[in-house]
C-alpha atoms as a PDB file:
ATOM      1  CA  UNK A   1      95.238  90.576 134.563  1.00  0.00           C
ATOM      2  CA  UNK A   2      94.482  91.817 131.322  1.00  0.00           C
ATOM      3  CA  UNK A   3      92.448  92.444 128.300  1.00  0.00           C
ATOM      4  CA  UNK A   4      90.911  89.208 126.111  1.00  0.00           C
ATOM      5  CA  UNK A   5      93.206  88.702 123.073  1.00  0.00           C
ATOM      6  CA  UNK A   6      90.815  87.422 120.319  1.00  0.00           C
ATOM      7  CA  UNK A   7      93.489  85.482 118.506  1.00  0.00           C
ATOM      8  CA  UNK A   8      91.329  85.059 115.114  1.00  0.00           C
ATOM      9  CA  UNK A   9      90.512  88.643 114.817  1.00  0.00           C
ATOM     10  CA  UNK A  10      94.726  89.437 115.029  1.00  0.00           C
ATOM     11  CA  UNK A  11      95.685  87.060 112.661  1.00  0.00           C
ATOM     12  CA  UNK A  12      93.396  88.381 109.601  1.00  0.00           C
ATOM     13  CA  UNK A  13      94.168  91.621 111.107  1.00  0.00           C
ATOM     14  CA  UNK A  14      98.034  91.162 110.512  1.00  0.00           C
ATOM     15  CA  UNK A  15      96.747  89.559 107.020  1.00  0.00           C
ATOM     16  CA  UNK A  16      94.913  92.897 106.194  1.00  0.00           C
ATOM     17  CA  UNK A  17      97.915  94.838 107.082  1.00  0.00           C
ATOM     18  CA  UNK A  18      99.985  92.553 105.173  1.00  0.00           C
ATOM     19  CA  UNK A  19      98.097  92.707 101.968  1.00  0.00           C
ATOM     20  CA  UNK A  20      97.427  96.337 102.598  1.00  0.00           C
ATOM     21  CA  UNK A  21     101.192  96.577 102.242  1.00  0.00           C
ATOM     22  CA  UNK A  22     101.407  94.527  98.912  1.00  0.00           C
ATOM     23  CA  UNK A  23      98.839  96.671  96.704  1.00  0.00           C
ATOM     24  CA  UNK A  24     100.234  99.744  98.339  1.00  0.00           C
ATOM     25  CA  UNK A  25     103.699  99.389  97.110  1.00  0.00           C
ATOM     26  CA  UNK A  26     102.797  96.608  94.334  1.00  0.00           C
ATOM     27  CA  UNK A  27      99.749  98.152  92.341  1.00  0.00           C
ATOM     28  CA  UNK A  28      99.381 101.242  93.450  1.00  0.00           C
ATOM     29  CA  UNK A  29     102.840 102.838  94.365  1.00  0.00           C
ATOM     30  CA  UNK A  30     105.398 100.671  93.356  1.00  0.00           C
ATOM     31  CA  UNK A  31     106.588 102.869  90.598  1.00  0.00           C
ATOM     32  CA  UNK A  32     107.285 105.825  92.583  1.00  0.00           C
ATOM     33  CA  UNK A  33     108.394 104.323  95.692  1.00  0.00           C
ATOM     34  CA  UNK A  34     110.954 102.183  94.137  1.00  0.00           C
ATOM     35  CA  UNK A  35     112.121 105.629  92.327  1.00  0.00           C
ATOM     36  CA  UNK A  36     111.853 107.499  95.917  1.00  0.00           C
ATOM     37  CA  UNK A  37     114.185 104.527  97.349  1.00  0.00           C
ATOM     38  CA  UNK A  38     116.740 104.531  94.130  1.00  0.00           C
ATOM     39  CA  UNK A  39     115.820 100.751  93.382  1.00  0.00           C
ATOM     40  CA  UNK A  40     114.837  98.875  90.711  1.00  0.00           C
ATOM     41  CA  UNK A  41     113.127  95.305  90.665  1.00  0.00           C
ATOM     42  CA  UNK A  42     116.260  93.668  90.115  1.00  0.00           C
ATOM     43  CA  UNK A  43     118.058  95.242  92.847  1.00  0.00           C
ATOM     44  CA  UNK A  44     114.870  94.281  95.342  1.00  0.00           C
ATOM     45  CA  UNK A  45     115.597  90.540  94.118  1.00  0.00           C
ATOM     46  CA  UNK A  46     118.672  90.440  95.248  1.00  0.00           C
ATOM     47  CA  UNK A  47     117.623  90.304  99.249  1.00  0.00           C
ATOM     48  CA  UNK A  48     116.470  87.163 100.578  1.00  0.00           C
ATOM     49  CA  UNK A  49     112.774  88.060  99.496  1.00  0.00           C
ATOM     50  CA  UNK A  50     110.982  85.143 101.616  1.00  0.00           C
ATOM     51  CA  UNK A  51     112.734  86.538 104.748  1.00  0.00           C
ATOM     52  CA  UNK A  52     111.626  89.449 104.036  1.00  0.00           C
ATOM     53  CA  UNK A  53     108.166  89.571 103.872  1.00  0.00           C
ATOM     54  CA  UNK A  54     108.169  86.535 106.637  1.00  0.00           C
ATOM     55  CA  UNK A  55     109.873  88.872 108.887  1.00  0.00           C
ATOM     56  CA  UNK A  56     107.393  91.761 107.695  1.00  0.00           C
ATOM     57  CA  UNK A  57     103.986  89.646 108.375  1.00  0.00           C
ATOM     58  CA  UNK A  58     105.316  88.622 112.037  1.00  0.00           C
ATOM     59  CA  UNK A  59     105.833  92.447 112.458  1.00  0.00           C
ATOM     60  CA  UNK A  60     102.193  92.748 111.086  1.00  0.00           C
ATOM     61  CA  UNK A  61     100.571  90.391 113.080  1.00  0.00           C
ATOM     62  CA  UNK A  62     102.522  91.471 116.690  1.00  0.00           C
ATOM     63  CA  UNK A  63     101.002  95.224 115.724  1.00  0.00           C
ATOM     64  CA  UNK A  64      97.790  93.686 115.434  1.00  0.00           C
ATOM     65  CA  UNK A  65      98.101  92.034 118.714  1.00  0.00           C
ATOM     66  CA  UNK A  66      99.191  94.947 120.229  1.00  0.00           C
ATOM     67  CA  UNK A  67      96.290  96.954 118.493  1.00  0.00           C
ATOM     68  CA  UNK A  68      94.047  94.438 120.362  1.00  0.00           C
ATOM     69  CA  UNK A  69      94.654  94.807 122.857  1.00  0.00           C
ATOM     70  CA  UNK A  70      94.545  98.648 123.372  1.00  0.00           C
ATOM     71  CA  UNK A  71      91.182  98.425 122.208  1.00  0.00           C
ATOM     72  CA  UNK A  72      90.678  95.808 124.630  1.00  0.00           C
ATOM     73  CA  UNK A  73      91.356  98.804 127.665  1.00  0.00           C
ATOM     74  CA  UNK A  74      88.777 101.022 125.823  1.00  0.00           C
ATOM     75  CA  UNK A  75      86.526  98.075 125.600  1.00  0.00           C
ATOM     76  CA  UNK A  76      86.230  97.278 122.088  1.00  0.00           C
ATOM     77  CA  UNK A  77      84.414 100.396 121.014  1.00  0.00           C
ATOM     78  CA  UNK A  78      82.021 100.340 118.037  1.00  0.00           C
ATOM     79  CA  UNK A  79      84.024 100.359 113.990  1.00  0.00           C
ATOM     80  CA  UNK A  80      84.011 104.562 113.972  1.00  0.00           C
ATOM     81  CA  UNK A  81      85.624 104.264 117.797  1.00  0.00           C
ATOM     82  CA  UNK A  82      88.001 102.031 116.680  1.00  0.00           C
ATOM     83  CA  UNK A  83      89.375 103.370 113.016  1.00  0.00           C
ATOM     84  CA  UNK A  84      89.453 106.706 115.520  1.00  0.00           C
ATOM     85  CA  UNK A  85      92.164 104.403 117.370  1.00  0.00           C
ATOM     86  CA  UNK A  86      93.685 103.093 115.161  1.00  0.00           C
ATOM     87  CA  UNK A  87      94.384 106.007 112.419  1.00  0.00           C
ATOM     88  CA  UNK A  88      95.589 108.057 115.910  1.00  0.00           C
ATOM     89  CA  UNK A  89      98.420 105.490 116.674  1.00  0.00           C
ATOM     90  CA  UNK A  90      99.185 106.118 113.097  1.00  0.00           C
ATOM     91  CA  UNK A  91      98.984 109.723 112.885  1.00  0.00           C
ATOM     92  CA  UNK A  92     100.347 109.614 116.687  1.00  0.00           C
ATOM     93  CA  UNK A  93     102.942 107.575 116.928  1.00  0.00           C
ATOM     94  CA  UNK A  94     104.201 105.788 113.966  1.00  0.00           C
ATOM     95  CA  UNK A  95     104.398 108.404 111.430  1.00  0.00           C
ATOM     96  CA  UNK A  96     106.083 110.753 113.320  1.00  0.00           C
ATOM     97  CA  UNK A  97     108.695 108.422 114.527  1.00  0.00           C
ATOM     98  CA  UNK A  98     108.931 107.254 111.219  1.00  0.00           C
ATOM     99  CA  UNK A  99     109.134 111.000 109.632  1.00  0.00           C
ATOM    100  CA  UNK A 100     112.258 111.649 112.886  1.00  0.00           C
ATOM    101  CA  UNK A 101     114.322 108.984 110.727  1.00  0.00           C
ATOM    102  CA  UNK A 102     113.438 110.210 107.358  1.00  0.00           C
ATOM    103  CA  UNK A 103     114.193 113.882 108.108  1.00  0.00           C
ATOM    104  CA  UNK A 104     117.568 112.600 109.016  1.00  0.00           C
ATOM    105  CA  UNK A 105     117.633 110.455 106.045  1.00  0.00           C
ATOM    106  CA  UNK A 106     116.685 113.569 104.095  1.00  0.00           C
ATOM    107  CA  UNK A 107     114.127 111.606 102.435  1.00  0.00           C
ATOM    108  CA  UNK A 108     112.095 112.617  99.320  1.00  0.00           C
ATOM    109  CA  UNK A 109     108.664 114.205  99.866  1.00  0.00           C
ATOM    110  CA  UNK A 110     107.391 111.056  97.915  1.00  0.00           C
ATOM    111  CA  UNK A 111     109.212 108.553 100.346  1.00  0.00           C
ATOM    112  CA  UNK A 112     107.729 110.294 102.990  1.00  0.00           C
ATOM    113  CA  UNK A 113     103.837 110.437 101.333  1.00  0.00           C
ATOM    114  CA  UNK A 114     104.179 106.917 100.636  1.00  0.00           C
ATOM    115  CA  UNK A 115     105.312 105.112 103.630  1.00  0.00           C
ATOM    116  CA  UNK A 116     103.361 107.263 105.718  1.00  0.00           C
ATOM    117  CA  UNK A 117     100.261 106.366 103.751  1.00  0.00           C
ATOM    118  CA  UNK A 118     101.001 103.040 103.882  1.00  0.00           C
ATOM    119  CA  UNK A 119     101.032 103.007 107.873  1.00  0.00           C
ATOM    120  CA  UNK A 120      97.522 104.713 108.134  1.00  0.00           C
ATOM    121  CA  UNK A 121      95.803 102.522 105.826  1.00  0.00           C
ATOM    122  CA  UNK A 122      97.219  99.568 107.101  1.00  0.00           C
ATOM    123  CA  UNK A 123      96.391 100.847 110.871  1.00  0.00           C
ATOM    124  CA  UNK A 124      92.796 101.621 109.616  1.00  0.00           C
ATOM    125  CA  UNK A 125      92.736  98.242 107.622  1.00  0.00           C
ATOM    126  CA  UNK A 126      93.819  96.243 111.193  1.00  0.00           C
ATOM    127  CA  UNK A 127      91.401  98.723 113.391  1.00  0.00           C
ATOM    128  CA  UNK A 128      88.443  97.419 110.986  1.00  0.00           C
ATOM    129  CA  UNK A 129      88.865  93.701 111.144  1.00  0.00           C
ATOM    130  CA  UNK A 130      89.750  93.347 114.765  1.00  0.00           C
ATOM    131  CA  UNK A 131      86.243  95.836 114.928  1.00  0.00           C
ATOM    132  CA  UNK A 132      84.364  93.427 112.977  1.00  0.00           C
ATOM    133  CA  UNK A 133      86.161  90.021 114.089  1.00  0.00           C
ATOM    134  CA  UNK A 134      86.402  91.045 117.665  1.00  0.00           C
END
C-alpha cells in the first residue's frame, strides 16, 4: 500500500535540485558564501570533489522521492498546490532544522540567507517538475 512513485518525474526532479544548487552557490552566490564559510576555491579543491557532489545528487534525488510521494497522499494537486507543498517543507521543516545547527554554529547572517535560500528554491524547483512530470 502506497502512493505511485513516478520514477521519471524524481529523477529530473533531483536534477533540478541539483543544478538549482550549482548556480546558487556557483553564479549567483559563490562569492559570499565561500566568504560566509571562510573558504577559498583552493581550499574547496582539496575534498574529494566527485564524492561530493555524487553524494549531494543521491541526497537530491531521495528528497525528490520523498517529495513524491507526499504529494502522492494529497493526490498530486495542481503546480500552485504543489510549490504550496513544497516551499512549506522548506519553510517547515528544513530551514528551521537547518537554522537549530547554525545558531549553534553561530553562523553569519549571510550563511544563514544563503543556504536557506538555496533549500526553498531547490524545494520549489523539485515541487515544479514532479507537478509538471507527474
Amino acid at each position: 500500500m502506497g502512493t505511485e512513485i513516478h520514477w521519471l518525474a524524481v529523477i529530473a526532479a533531483g536534477v533540478a535540485a541539483f543544478m538549482v544548487g550549482g548556480v546558487w552557490y556557483s553564479a549567483l552566490f559563490g562569492k559570499l558564501w565561500m566568504a560566509a564559510r571562510g573558504v577559498t576555491p583552493d581550499s574547496m579543491q582539496k575534498g574529494n570533489v566527485k564524492l561530493l557532489f555524487g553524494i549531494t545528487f543521491l541526497l537530491d534525488l531521495f528528497m525528490a522521492f520523498i517529495l513524491d510521494h507526499v504529494l502522492g497522499t494529497y493526490h498530486y494537486p495542481p503546480l500552485t498546490g504543489t510549490l504550496l507543498i513544497a516551499g512549506g517543507i522548506a519553510l517547515g521543516f528544513v530551514i528551521p532544522s537547518m537554522l537549530v545547527n547554525y545558531l549553534y554554529q553561530q553562523a553569519s547572517r549571510n550563511l544563514i540567507l544563503i543556504d536557506a535560500g538555496h533549500w526553498f528554491f531547490a524545494f520549489l524547483a523539485m515541487g515544479a517538475v514532479l507537478s509538471l512530470l507527474s
